[in-house]
N, C-alpha and C. Protein backbone atom coordinates (compact mmCIF):
# COMPACT_ATOMS: atom_id res chain seq x y z
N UNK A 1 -10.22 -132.42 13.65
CA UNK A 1 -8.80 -132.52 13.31
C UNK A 1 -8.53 -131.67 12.07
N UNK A 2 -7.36 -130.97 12.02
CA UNK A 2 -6.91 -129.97 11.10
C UNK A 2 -5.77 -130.16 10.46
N UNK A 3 -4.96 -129.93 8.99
CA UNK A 3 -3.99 -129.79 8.75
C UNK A 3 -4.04 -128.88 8.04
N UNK A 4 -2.58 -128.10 8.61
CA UNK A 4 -2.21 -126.92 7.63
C UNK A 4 -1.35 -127.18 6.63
N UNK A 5 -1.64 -127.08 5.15
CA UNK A 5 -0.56 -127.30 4.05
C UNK A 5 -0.23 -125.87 3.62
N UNK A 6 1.21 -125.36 3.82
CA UNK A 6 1.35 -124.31 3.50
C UNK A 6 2.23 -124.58 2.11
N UNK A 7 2.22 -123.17 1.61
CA UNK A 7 2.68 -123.11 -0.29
C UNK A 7 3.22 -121.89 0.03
N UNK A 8 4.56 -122.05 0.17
CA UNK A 8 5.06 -120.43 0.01
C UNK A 8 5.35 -119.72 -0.70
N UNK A 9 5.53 -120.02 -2.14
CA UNK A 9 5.15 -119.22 -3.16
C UNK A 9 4.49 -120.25 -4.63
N UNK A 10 4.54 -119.59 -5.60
CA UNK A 10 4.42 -120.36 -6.65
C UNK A 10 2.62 -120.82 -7.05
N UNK A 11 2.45 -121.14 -8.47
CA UNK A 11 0.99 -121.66 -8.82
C UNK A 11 0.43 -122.74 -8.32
N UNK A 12 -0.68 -123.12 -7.87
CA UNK A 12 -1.11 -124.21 -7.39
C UNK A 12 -2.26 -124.43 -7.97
N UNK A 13 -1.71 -125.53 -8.57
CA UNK A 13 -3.28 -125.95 -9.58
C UNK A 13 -4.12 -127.17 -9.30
N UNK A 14 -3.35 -127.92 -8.50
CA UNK A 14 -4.77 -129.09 -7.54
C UNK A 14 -3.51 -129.45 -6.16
N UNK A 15 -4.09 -129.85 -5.66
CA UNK A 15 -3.93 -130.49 -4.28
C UNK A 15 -4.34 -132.04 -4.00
N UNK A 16 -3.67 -132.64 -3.95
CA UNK A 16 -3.67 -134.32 -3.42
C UNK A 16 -3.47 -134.01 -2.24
N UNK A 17 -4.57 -134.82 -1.58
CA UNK A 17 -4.94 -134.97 -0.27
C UNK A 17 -4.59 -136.29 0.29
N UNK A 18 -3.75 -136.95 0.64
CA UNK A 18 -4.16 -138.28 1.35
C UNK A 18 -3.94 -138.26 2.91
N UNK A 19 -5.37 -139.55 3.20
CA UNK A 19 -5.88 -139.78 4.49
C UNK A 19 -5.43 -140.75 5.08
N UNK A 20 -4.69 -140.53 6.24
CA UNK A 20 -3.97 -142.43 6.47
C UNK A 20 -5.37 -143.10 6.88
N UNK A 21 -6.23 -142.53 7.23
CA UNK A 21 -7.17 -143.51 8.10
C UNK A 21 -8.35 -143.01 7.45
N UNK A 22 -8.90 -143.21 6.52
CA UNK A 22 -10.35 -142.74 5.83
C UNK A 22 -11.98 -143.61 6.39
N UNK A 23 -11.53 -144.37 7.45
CA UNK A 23 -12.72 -144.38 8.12
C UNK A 23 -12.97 -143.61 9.21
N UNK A 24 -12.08 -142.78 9.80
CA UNK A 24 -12.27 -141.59 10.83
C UNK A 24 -12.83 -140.75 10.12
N UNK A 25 -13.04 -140.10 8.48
CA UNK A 25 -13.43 -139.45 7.68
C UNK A 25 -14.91 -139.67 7.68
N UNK A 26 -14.94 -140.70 7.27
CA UNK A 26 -16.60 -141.47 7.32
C UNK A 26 -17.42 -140.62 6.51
N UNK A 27 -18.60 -139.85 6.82
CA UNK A 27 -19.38 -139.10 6.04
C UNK A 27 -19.41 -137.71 6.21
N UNK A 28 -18.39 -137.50 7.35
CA UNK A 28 -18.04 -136.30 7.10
C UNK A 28 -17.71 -135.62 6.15
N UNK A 29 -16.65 -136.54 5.41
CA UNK A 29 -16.02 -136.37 3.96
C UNK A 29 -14.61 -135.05 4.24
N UNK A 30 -14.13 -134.42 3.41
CA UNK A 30 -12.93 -134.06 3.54
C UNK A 30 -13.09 -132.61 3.00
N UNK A 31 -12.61 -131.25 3.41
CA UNK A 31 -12.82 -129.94 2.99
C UNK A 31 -11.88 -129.54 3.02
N UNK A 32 -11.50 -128.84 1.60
CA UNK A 32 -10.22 -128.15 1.10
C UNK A 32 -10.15 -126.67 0.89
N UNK A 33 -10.25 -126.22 1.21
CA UNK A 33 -10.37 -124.22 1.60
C UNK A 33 -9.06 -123.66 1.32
N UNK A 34 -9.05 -122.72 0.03
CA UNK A 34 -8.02 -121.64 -0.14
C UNK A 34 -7.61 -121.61 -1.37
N UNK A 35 -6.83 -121.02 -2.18
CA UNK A 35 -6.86 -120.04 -3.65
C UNK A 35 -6.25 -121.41 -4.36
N UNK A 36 -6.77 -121.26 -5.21
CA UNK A 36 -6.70 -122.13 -6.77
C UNK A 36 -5.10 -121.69 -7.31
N UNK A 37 -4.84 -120.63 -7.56
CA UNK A 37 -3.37 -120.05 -8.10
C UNK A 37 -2.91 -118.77 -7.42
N UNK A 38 -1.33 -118.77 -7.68
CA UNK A 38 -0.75 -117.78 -6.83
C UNK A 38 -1.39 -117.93 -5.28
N UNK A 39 -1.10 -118.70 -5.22
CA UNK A 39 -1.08 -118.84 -3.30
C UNK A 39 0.62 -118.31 -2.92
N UNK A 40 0.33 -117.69 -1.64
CA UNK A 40 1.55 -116.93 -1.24
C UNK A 40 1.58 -117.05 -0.13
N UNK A 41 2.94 -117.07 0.73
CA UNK A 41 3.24 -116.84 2.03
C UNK A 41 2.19 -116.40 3.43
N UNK A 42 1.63 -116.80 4.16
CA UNK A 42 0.93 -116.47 4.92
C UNK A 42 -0.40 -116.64 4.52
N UNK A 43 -0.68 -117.07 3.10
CA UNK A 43 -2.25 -117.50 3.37
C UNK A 43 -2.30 -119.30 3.38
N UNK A 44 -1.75 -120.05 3.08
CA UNK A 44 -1.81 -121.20 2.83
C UNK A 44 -3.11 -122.07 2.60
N UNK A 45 -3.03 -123.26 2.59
CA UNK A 45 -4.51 -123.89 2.20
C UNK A 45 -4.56 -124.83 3.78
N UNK A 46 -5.56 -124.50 4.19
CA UNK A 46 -6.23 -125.57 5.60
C UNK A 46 -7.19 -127.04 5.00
N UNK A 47 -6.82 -127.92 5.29
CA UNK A 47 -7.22 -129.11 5.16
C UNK A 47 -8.04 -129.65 6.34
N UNK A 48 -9.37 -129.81 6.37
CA UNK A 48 -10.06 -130.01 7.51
C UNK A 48 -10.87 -131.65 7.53
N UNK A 49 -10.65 -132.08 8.04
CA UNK A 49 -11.41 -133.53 7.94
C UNK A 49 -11.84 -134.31 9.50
């Protein structure tokens, strides 16, 4: 399962993640992929869990 959080412009300095169901997570655990600051249009951050 995937979510896309897109940021269309502007600094991004952390990301809050919440899970409605964090035992489907289990030990998989949760992976946050994509730029720390200046995130822009068309790259966004993918949330994978």
């Amino acid at each position: 399962m995937a979510e896309q959080v897109k940021i269309l412009s502007g600094q991004v300095d952390y990301l809050t993640v919440q899970v409605a169901d964090l035992e489907k997570v289990g030990a998989h655990g949760l992976q946050v992929t994509g730029w720390r600051s200046q995130v822009s249009g068309g790259h966004g951050l993918q949330v994978t869990y």
